[in-house]
Structure formats: structure tokens, C-alpha cells
Protein backbone atom coordinates (compact mmCIF):
# COMPACT_ATOMS: atom_id res chain seq x y z
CA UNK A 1 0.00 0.00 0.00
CA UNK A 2 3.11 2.44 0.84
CA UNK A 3 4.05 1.09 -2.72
CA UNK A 4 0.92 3.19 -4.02
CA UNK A 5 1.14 6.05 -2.25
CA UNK A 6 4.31 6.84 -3.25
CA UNK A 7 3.58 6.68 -6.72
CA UNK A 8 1.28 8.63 -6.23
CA UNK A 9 2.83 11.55 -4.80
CA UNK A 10 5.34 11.05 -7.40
CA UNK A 11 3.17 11.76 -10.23
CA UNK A 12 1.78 14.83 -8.03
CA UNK A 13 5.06 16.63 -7.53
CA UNK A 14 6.27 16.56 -11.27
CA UNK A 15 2.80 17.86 -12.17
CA UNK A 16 4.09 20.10 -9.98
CA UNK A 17 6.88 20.86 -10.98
CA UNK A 18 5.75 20.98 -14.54
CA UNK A 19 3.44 23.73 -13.97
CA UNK A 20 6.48 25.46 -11.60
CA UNK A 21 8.79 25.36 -14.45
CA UNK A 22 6.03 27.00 -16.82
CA UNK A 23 5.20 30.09 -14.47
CA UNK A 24 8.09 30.49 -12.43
CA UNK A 25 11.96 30.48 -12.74
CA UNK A 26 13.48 27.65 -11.63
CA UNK A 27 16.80 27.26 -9.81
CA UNK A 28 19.37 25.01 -8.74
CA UNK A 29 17.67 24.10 -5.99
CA UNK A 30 14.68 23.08 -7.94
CA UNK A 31 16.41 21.11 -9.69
CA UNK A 32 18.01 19.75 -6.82
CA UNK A 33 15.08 18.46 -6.10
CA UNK A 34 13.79 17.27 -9.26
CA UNK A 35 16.78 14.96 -9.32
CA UNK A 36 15.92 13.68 -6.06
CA UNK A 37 12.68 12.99 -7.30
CA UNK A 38 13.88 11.70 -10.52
CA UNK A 39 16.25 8.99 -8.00
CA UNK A 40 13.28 8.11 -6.41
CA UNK A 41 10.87 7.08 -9.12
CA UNK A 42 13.41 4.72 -10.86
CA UNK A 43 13.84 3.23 -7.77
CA UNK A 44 10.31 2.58 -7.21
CA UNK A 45 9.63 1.12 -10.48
CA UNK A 46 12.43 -0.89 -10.95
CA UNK A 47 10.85 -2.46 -7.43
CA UNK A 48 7.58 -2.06 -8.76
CA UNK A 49 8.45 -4.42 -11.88
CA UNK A 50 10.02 -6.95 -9.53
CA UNK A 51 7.73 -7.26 -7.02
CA UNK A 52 4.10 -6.63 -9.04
CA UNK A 53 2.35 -7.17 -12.34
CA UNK A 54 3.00 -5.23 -14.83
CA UNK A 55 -0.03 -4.35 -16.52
CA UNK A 56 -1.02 -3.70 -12.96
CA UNK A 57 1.65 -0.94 -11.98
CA UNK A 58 0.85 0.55 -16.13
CA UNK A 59 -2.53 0.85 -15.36
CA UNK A 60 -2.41 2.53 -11.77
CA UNK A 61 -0.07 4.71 -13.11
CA UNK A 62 -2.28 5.67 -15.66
CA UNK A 63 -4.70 6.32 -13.31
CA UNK A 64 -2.88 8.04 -10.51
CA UNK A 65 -1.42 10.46 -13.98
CA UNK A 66 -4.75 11.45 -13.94
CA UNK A 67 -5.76 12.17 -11.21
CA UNK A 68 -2.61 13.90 -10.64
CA UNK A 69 -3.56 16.19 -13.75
CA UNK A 70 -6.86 17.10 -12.72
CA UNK A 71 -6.14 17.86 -8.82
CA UNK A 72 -3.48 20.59 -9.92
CA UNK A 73 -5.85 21.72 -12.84
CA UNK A 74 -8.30 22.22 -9.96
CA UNK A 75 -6.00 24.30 -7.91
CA UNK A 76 -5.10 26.17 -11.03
CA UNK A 77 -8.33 27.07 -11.77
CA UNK A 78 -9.39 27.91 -8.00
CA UNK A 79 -11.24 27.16 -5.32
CA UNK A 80 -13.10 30.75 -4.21
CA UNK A 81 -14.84 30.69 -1.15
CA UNK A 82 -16.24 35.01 -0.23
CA UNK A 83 -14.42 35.97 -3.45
CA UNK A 84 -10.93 34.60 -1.97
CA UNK A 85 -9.06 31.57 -3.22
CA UNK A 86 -9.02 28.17 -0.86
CA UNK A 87 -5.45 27.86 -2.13
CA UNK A 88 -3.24 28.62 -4.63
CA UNK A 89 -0.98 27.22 -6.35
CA UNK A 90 1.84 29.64 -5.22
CA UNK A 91 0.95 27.71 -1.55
CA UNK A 92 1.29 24.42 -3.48
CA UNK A 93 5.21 25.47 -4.58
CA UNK A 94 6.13 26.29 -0.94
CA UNK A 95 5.67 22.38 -0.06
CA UNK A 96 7.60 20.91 -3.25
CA UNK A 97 10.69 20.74 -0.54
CA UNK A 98 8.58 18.53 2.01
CA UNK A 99 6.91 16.61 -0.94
CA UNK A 100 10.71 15.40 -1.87
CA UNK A 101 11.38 14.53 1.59
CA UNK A 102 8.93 12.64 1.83
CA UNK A 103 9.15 10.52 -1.44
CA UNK A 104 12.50 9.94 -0.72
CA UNK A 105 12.14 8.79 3.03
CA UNK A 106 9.01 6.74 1.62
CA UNK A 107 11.41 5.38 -1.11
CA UNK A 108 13.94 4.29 1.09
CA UNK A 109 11.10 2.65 3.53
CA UNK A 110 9.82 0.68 0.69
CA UNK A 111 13.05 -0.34 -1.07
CA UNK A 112 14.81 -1.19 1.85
């Protein structure tokens, strides 16, 4: 289950980091942590491919692509409750460096 979660949050922080790199200027230390991220998901599919189906892991990442796409789409758009915005998407940058912490210290729980 820590398997899926992961990969989720993986395919949530380089949507992320997608939009990031289209409205904002990214630095080293963005990229920093794109790496980190970048470490990560290899590592979780190459235990992915060993340990599950494959058709399995292609379709849940499909899936979790998705639903990736259409949370940040969401945020994008905006949530206005009294004219104000529930949260934006300049909140959702501020947490890319805890979002890599935690894939990585998930990745390391799961592969080790």
C-alpha cells in the first residue's frame, strides 16, 4: 500500500513541478530536487516491476497520472470561497521541498 502512495505523490510533484517550471523560474535548488525525485521514481519502479504485475503498476499509473492532472488543474483554476481563493498554487510550490522529503524517506522505507 506504501508502494501506491508513493507513486502517487510522485506523479503529483512533477505535475508540480511541470506547472512550476512553466510560471516560475526555476533554480538550482529546484532542480536539486527534481533529481531527487527523478532517483526516487526509478527506484520505485524498478521495485515495482520486480515485485508486481505489470499491466497492474501501467494501469495505476495511468490512473494516478490522472488524477494527478486534474487535482493541480483544480488548484489552477481555483477554489473561491467570499471571493478569496481556498489555495493557490503559489501555496502548493512552498511544499515541493517537504513533498521530496517525503518521497525519498518513503522510497527508502519501501526499497529497503
Amino acid at each position: 500500500m506504501l508502494f501506491y502512495i508513493t507513486l502517487f505523490l510522485i506523479f503529483l510533484y512533477f505535475k508540480i513541478a511541470r506547472v512550476h517550471k512553466k510560471e516560475e523560474r526555476v533554480t538550482l535548488p529546484i532542480i536539486l530536487l527534481h533529481v531527487l525525485v527523478l532517483l526516487s521514481t526509478i527506484g520505485i519502479y524498478i521495485y515495482g516491476f520486480q515485485e508486481s504485475n505489470i499491466i497492474t503498476l501501467l494501469v495505476v499509473s495511468f490512473l494516478y497520472f490522472i488524477v494527478a492532472a486534474l487535482i493541480i488543474t483544480t488548484i489552477q483554476l481555483g477554489i473561491f470561497i467570499d471571493g478569496k481563493p481556498l489555495l493557490g498554487i503559489n501555496r502548493v510550490y512552498k511544499f515541493m521541498p517537504i513533498l521530496t522529503g517525503l518521497i525519498v524517506l518513503l522510497t527508502v522505507t519501501i526499497i529497503l
